[in-house]
Structures are given as C-alpha cells and as structure tokens.
PDB file of N, CA and C in Angstrom:
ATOM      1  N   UNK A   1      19.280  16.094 -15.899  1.00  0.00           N
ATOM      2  CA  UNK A   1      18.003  15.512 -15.575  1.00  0.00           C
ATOM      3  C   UNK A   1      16.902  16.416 -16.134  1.00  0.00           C
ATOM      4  N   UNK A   2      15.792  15.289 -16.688  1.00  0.00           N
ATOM      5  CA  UNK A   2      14.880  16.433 -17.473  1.00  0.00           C
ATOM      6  C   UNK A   2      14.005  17.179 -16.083  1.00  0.00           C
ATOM      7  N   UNK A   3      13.002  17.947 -16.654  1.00  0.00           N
ATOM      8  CA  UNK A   3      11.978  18.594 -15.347  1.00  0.00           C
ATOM      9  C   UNK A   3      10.910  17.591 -15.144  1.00  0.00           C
ATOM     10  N   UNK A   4      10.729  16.818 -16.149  1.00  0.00           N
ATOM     11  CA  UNK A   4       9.544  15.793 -15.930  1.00  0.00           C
ATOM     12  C   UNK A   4      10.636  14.880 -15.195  1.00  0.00           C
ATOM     13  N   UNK A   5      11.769  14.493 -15.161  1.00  0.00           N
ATOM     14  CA  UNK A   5      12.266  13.490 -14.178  1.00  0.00           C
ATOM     15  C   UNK A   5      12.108  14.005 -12.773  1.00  0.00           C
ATOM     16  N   UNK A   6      13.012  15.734 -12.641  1.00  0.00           N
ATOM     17  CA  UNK A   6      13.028  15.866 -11.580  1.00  0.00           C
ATOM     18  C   UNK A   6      11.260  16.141 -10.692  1.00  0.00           C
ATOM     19  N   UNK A   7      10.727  16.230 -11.605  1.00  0.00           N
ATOM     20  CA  UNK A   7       9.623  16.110 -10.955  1.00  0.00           C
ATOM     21  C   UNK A   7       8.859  14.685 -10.316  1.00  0.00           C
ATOM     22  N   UNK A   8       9.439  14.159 -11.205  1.00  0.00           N
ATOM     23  CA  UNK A   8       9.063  12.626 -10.315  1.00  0.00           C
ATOM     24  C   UNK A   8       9.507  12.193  -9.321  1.00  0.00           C
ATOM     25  N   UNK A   9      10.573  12.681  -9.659  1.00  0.00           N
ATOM     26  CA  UNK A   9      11.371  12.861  -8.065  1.00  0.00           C
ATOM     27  C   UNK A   9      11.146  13.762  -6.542  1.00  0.00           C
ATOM     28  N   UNK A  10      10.426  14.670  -7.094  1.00  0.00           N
ATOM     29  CA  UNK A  10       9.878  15.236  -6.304  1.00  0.00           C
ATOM     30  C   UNK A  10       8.428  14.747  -5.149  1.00  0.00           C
ATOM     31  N   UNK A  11       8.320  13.860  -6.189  1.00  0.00           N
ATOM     32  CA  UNK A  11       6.828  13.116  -5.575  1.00  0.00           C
ATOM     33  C   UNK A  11       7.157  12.007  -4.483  1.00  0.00           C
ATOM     34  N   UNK A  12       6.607  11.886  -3.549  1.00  0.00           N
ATOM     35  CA  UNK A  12       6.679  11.426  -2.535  1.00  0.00           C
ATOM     36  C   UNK A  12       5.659  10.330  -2.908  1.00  0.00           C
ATOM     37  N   UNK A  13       6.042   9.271  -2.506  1.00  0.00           N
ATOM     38  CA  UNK A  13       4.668   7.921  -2.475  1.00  0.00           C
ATOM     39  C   UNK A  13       5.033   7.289  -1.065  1.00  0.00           C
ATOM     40  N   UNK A  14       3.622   6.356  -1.104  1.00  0.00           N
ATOM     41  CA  UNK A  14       3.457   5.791   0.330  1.00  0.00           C
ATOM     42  C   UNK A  14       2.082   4.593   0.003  1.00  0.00           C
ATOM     43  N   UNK A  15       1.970   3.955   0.854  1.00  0.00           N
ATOM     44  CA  UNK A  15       1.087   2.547   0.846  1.00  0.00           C
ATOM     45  C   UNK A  15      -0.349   3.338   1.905  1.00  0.00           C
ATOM     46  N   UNK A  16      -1.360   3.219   2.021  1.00  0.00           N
ATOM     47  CA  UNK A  16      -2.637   3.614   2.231  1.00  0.00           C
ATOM     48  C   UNK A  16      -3.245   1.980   2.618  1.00  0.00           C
ATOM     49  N   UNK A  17      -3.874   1.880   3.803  1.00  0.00           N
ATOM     50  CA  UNK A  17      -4.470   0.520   3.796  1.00  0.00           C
ATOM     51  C   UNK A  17      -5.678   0.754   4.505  1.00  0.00           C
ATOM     52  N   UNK A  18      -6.493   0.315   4.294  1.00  0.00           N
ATOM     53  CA  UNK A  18      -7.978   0.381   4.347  1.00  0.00           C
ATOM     54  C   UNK A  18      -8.853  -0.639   4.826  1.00  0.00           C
ATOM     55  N   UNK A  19     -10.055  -0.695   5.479  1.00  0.00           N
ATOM     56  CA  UNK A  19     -10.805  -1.791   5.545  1.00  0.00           C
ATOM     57  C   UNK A  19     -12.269  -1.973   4.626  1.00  0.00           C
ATOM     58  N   UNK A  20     -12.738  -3.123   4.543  1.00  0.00           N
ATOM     59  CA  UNK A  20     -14.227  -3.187   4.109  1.00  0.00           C
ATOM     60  C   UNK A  20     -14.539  -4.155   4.651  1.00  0.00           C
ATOM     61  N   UNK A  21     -15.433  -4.100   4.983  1.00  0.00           N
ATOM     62  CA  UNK A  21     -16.477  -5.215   5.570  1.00  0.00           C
ATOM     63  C   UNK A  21     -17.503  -5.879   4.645  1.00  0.00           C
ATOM     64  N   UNK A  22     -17.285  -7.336   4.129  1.00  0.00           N
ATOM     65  CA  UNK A  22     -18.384  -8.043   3.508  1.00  0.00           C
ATOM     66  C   UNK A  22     -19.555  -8.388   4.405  1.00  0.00           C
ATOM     67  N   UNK A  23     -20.439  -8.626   3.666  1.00  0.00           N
ATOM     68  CA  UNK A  23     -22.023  -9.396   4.389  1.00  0.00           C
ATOM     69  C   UNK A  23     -21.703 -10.760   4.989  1.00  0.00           C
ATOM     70  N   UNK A  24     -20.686 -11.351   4.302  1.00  0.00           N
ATOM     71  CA  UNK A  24     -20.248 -12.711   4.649  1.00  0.00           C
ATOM     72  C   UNK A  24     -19.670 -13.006   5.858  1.00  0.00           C
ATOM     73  N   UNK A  25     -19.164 -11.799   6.200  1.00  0.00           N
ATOM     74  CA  UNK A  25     -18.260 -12.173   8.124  1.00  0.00           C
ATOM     75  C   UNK A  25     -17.287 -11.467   7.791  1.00  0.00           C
ATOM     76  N   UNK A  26     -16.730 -11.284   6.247  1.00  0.00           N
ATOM     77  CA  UNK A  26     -15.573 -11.615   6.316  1.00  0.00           C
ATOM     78  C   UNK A  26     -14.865  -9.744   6.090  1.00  0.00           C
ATOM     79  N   UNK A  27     -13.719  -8.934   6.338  1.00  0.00           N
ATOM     80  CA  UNK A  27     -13.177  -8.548   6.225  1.00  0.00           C
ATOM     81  C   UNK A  27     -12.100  -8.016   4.961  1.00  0.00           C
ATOM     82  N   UNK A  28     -12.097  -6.974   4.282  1.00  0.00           N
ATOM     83  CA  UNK A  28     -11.215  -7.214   3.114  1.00  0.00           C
ATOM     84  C   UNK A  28     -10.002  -5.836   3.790  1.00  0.00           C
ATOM     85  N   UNK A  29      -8.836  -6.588   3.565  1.00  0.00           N
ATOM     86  CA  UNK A  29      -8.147  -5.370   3.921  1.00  0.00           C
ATOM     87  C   UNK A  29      -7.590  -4.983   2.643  1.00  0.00           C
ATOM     88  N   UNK A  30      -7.383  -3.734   2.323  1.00  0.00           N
ATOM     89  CA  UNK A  30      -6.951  -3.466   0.872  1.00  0.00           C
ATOM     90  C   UNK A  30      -5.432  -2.104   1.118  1.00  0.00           C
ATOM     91  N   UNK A  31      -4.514  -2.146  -0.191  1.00  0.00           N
ATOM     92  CA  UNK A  31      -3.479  -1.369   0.083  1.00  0.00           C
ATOM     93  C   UNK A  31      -3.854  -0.281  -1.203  1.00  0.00           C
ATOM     94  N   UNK A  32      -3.763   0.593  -1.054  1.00  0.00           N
ATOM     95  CA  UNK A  32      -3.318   1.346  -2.595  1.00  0.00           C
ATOM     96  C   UNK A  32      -2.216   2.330  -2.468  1.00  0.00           C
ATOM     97  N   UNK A  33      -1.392   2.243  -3.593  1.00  0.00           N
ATOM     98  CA  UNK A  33      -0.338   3.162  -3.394  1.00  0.00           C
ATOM     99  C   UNK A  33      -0.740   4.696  -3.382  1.00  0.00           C
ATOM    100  N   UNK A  34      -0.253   5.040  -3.375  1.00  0.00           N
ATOM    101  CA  UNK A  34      -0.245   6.742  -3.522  1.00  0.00           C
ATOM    102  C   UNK A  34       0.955   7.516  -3.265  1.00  0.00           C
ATOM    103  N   UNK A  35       0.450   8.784  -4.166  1.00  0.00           N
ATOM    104  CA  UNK A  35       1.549   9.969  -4.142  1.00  0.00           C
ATOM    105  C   UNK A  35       1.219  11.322  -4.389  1.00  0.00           C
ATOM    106  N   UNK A  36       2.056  12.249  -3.481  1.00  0.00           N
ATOM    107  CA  UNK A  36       1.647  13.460  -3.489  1.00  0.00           C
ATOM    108  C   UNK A  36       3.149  14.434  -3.696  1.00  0.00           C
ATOM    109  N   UNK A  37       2.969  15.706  -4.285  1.00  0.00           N
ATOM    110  CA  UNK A  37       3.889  16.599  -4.375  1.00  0.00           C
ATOM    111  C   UNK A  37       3.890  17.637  -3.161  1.00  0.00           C
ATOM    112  N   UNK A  38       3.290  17.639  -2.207  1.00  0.00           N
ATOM    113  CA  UNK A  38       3.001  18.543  -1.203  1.00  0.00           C
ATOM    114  C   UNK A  38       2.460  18.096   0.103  1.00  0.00           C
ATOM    115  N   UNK A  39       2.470  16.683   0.084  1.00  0.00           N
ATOM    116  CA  UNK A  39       2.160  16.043   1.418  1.00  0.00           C
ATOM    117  C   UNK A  39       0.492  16.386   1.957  1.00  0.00           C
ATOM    118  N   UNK A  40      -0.228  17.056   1.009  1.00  0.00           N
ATOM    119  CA  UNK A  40      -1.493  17.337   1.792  1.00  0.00           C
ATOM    120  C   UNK A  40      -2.638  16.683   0.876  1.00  0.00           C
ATOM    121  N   UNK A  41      -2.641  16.879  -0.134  1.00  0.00           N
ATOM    122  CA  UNK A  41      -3.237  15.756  -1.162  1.00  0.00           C
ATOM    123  C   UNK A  41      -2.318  15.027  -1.736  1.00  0.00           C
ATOM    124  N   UNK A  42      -3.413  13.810  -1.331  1.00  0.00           N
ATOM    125  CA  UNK A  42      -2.865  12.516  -1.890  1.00  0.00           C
ATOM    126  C   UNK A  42      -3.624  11.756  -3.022  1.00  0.00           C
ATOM    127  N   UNK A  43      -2.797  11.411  -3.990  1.00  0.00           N
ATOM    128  CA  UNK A  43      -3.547  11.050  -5.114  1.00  0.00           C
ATOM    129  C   UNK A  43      -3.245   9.132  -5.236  1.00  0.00           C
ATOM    130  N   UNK A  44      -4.121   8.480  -5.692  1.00  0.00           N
ATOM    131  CA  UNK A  44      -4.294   7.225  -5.851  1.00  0.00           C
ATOM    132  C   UNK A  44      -3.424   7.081  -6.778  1.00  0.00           C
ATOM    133  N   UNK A  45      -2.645   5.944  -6.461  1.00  0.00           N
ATOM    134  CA  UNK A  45      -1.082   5.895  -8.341  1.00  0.00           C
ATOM    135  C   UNK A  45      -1.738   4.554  -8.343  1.00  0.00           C
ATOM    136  N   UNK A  46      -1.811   3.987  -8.003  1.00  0.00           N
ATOM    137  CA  UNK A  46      -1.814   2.214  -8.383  1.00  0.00           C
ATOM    138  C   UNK A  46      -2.802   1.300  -8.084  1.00  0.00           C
ATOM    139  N   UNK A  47      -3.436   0.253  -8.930  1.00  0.00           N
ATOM    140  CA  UNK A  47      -4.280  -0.465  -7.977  1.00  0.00           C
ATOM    141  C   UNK A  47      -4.379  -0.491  -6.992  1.00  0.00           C
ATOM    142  N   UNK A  48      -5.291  -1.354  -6.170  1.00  0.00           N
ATOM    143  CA  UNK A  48      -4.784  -1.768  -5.224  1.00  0.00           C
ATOM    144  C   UNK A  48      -4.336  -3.287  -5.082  1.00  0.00           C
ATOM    145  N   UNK A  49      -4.121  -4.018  -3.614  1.00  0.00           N
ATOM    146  CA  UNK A  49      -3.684  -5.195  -3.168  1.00  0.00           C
ATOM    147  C   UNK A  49      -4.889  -5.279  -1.929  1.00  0.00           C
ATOM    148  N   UNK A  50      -5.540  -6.498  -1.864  1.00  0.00           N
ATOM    149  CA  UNK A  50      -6.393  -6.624  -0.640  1.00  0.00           C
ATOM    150  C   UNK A  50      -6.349  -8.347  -0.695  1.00  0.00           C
ATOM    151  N   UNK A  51      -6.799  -8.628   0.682  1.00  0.00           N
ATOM    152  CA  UNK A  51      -6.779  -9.729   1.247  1.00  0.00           C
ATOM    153  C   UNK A  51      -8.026  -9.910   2.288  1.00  0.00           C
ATOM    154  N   UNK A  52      -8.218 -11.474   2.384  1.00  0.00           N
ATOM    155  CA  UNK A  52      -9.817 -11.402   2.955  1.00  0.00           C
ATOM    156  C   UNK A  52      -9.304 -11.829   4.413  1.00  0.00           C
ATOM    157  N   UNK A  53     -10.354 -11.920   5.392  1.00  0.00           N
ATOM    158  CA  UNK A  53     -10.101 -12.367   6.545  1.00  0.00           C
ATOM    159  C   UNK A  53     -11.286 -12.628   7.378  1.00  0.00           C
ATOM    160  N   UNK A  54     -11.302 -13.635   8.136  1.00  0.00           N
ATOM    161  CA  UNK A  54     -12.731 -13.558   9.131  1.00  0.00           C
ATOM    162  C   UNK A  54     -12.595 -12.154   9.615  1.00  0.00           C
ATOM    163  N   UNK A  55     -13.746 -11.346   9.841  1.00  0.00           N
ATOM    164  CA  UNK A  55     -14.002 -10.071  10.826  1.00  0.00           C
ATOM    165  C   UNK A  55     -13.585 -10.391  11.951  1.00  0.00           C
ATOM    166  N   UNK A  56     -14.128 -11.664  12.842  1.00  0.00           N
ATOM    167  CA  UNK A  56     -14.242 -11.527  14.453  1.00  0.00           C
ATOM    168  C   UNK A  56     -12.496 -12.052  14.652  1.00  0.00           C
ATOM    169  N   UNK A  57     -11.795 -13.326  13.613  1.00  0.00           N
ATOM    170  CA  UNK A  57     -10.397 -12.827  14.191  1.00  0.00           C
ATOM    171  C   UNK A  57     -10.110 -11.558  13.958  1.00  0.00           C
ATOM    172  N   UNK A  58      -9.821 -11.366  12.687  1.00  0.00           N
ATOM    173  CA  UNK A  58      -9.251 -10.105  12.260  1.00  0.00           C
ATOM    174  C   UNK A  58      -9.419  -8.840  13.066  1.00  0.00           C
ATOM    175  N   UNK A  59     -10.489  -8.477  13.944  1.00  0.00           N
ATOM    176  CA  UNK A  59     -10.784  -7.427  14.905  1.00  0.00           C
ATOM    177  C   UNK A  59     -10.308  -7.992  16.405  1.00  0.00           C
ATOM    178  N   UNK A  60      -9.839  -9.608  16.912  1.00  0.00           N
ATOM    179  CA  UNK A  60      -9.587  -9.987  17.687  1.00  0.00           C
ATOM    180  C   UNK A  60      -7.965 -10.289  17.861  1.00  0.00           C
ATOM    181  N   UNK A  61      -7.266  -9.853  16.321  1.00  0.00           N
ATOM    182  CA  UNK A  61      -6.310  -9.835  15.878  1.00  0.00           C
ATOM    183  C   UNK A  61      -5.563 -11.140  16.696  1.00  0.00           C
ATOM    184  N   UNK A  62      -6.455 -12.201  16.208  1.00  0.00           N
ATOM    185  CA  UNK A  62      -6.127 -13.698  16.459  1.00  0.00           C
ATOM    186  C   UNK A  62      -5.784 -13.964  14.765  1.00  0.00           C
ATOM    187  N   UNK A  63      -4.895 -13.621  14.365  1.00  0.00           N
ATOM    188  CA  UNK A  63      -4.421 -14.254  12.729  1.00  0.00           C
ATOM    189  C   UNK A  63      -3.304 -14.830  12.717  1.00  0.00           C
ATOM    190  N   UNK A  64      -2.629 -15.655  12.363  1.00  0.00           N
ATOM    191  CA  UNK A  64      -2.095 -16.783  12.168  1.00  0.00           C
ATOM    192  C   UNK A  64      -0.548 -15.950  11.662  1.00  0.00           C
ATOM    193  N   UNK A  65       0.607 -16.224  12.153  1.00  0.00           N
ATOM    194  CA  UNK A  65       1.803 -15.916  12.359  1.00  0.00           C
ATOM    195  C   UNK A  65       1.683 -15.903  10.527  1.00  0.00           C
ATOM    196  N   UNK A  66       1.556 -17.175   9.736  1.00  0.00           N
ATOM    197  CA  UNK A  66       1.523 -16.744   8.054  1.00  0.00           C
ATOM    198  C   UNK A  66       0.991 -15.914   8.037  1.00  0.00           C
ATOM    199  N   UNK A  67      -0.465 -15.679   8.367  1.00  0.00           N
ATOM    200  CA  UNK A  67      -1.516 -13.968   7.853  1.00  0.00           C
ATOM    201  C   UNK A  67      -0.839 -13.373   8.058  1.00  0.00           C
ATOM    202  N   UNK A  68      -0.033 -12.698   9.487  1.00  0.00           N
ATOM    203  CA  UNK A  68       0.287 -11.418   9.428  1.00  0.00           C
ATOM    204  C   UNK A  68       1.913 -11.680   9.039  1.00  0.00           C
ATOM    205  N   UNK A  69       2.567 -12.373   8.351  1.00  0.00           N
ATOM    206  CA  UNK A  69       3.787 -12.318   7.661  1.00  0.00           C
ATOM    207  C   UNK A  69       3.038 -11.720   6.413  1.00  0.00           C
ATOM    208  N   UNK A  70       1.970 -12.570   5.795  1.00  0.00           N
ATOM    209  CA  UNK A  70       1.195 -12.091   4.347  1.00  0.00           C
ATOM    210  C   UNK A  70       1.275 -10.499   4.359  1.00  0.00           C
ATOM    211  N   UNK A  71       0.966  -9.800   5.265  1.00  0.00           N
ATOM    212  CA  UNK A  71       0.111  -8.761   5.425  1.00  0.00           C
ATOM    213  C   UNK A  71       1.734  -8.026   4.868  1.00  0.00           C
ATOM    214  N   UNK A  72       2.869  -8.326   6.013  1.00  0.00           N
ATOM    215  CA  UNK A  72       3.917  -7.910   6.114  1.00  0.00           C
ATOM    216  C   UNK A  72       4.674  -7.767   5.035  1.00  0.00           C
ATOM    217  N   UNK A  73       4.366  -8.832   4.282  1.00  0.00           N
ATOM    218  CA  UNK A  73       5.327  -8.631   3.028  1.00  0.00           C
ATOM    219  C   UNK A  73       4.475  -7.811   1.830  1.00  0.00           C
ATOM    220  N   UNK A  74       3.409  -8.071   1.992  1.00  0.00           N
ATOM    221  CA  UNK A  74       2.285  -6.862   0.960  1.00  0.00           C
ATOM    222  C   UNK A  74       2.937  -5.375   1.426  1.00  0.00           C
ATOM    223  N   UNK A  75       2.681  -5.265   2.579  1.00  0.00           N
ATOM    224  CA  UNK A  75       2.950  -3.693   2.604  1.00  0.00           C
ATOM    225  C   UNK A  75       4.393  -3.656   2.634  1.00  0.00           C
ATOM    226  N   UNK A  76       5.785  -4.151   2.490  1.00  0.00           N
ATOM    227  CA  UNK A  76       6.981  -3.946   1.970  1.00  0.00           C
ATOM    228  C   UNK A  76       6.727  -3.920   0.621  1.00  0.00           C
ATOM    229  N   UNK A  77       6.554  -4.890   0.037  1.00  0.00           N
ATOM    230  CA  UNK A  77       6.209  -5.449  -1.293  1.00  0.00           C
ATOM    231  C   UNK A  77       6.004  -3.725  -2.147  1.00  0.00           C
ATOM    232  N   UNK A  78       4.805  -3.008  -1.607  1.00  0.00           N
ATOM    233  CA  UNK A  78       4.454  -2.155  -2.654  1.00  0.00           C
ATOM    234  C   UNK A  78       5.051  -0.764  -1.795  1.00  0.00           C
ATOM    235  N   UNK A  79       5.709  -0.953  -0.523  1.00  0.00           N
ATOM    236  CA  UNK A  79       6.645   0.408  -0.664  1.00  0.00           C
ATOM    237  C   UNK A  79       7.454  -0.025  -0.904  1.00  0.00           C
ATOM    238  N   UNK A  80       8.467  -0.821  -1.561  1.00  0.00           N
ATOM    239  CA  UNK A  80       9.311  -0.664  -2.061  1.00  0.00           C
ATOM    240  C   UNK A  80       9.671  -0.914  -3.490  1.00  0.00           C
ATOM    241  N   UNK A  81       8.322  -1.133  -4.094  1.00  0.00           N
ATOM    242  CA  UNK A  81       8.115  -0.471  -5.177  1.00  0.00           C
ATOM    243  C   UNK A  81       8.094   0.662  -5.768  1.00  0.00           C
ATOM    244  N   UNK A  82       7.934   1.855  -4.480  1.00  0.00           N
ATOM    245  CA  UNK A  82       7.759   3.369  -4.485  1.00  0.00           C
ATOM    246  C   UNK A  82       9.396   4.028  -4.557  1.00  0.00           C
ATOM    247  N   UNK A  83       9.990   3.026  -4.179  1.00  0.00           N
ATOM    248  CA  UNK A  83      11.340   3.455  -4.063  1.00  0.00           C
ATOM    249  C   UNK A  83      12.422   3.455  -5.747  1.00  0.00           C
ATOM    250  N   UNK A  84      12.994   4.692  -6.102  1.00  0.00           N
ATOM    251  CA  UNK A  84      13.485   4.814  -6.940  1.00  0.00           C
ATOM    252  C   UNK A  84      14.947   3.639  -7.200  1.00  0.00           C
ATOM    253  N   UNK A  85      15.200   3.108  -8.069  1.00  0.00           N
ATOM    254  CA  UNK A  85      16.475   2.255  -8.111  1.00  0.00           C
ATOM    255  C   UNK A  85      18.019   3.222  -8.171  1.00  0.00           C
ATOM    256  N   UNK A  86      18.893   3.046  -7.313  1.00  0.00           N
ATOM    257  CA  UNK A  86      19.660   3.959  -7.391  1.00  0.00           C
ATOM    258  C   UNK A  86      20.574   3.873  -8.596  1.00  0.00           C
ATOM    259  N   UNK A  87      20.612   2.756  -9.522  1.00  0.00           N
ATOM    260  CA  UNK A  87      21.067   3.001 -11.129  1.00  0.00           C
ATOM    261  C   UNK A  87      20.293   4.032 -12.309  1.00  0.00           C
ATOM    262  N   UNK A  88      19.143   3.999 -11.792  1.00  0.00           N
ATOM    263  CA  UNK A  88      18.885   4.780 -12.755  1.00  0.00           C
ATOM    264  C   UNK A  88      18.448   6.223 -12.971  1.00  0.00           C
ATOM    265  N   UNK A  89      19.227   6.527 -14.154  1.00  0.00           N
ATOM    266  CA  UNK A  89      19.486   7.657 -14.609  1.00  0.00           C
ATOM    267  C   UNK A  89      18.265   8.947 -14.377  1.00  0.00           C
ATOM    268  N   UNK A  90      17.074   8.395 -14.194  1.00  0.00           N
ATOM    269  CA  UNK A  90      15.923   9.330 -14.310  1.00  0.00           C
ATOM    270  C   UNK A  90      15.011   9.726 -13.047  1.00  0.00           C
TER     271      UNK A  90
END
C-alpha cells in the first residue's frame, strides 16, 4: 500500500448537518461531508446536500413519516459514501 493510500486511510470522515433559516418561513437543512486526520479539525470534503422545510413544523418536528425517511436516507446516503469498499486495493 502506497503512503498516499495509507493515508487516506487514515482519515476519518463523517456527515455535519446544519440549519439556515430563509425570510420565507422556510428552513434549509443542509449535510456536508467532512474529514479529519486527528479528530479536532475538521475539514469540508464534499458539497453539500440540503432540503427545505416549513420552520414552524420543522421546529415542531411535525414532518411527515416521508420527510423524515428523506432526511434518513440523505444522512446514510452520504455516510456511506465515506465508507471504504472492502475490494479495493487502495
């Protein structure tokens, strides 16, 4: 294994989720990946993923059995993207 592999390997990633608030009512929740070699800084790797929502459900966490499946499979979705495939070589 090269040192630039094992170093990738070394890096730890994880999903980050966030809020913003529009003028409109509405809520944006957003994911971005990230990864760090030392667990104390964390660096931004990937876009992100966000989704809108009324504020007053969304803070009343009245969302609809689909929304929070949505939500559910976003944040699997991009950690397990973080996850290495165990075929490959690098």
């Amino acid at each position: 294994m090269t040192d630039e592999a094992q170093s990738q390997r070394s890096r730890r990633r994880g999903v980050v989720g966030f809020l913003s608030e529009d003028a409109d009512g509405n809520v944006r929740l957003k994911f971005d990946d990230v990864m760090t070699e030392d667990s104390t800084t964390w660096e931004k790797a990937f876009p992100y993923t966000s989704m809108s929502f009324n504020a007053q459900r969304f803070r009343s966490t009245e969302l609809s059995p689909e929304e929070l499946a949505s939500i559910g499979l976003v944040i699997l979705a991009r950690l397990s993207s973080t996850v290495s495939d165990p075929g490959d070589p690098t």
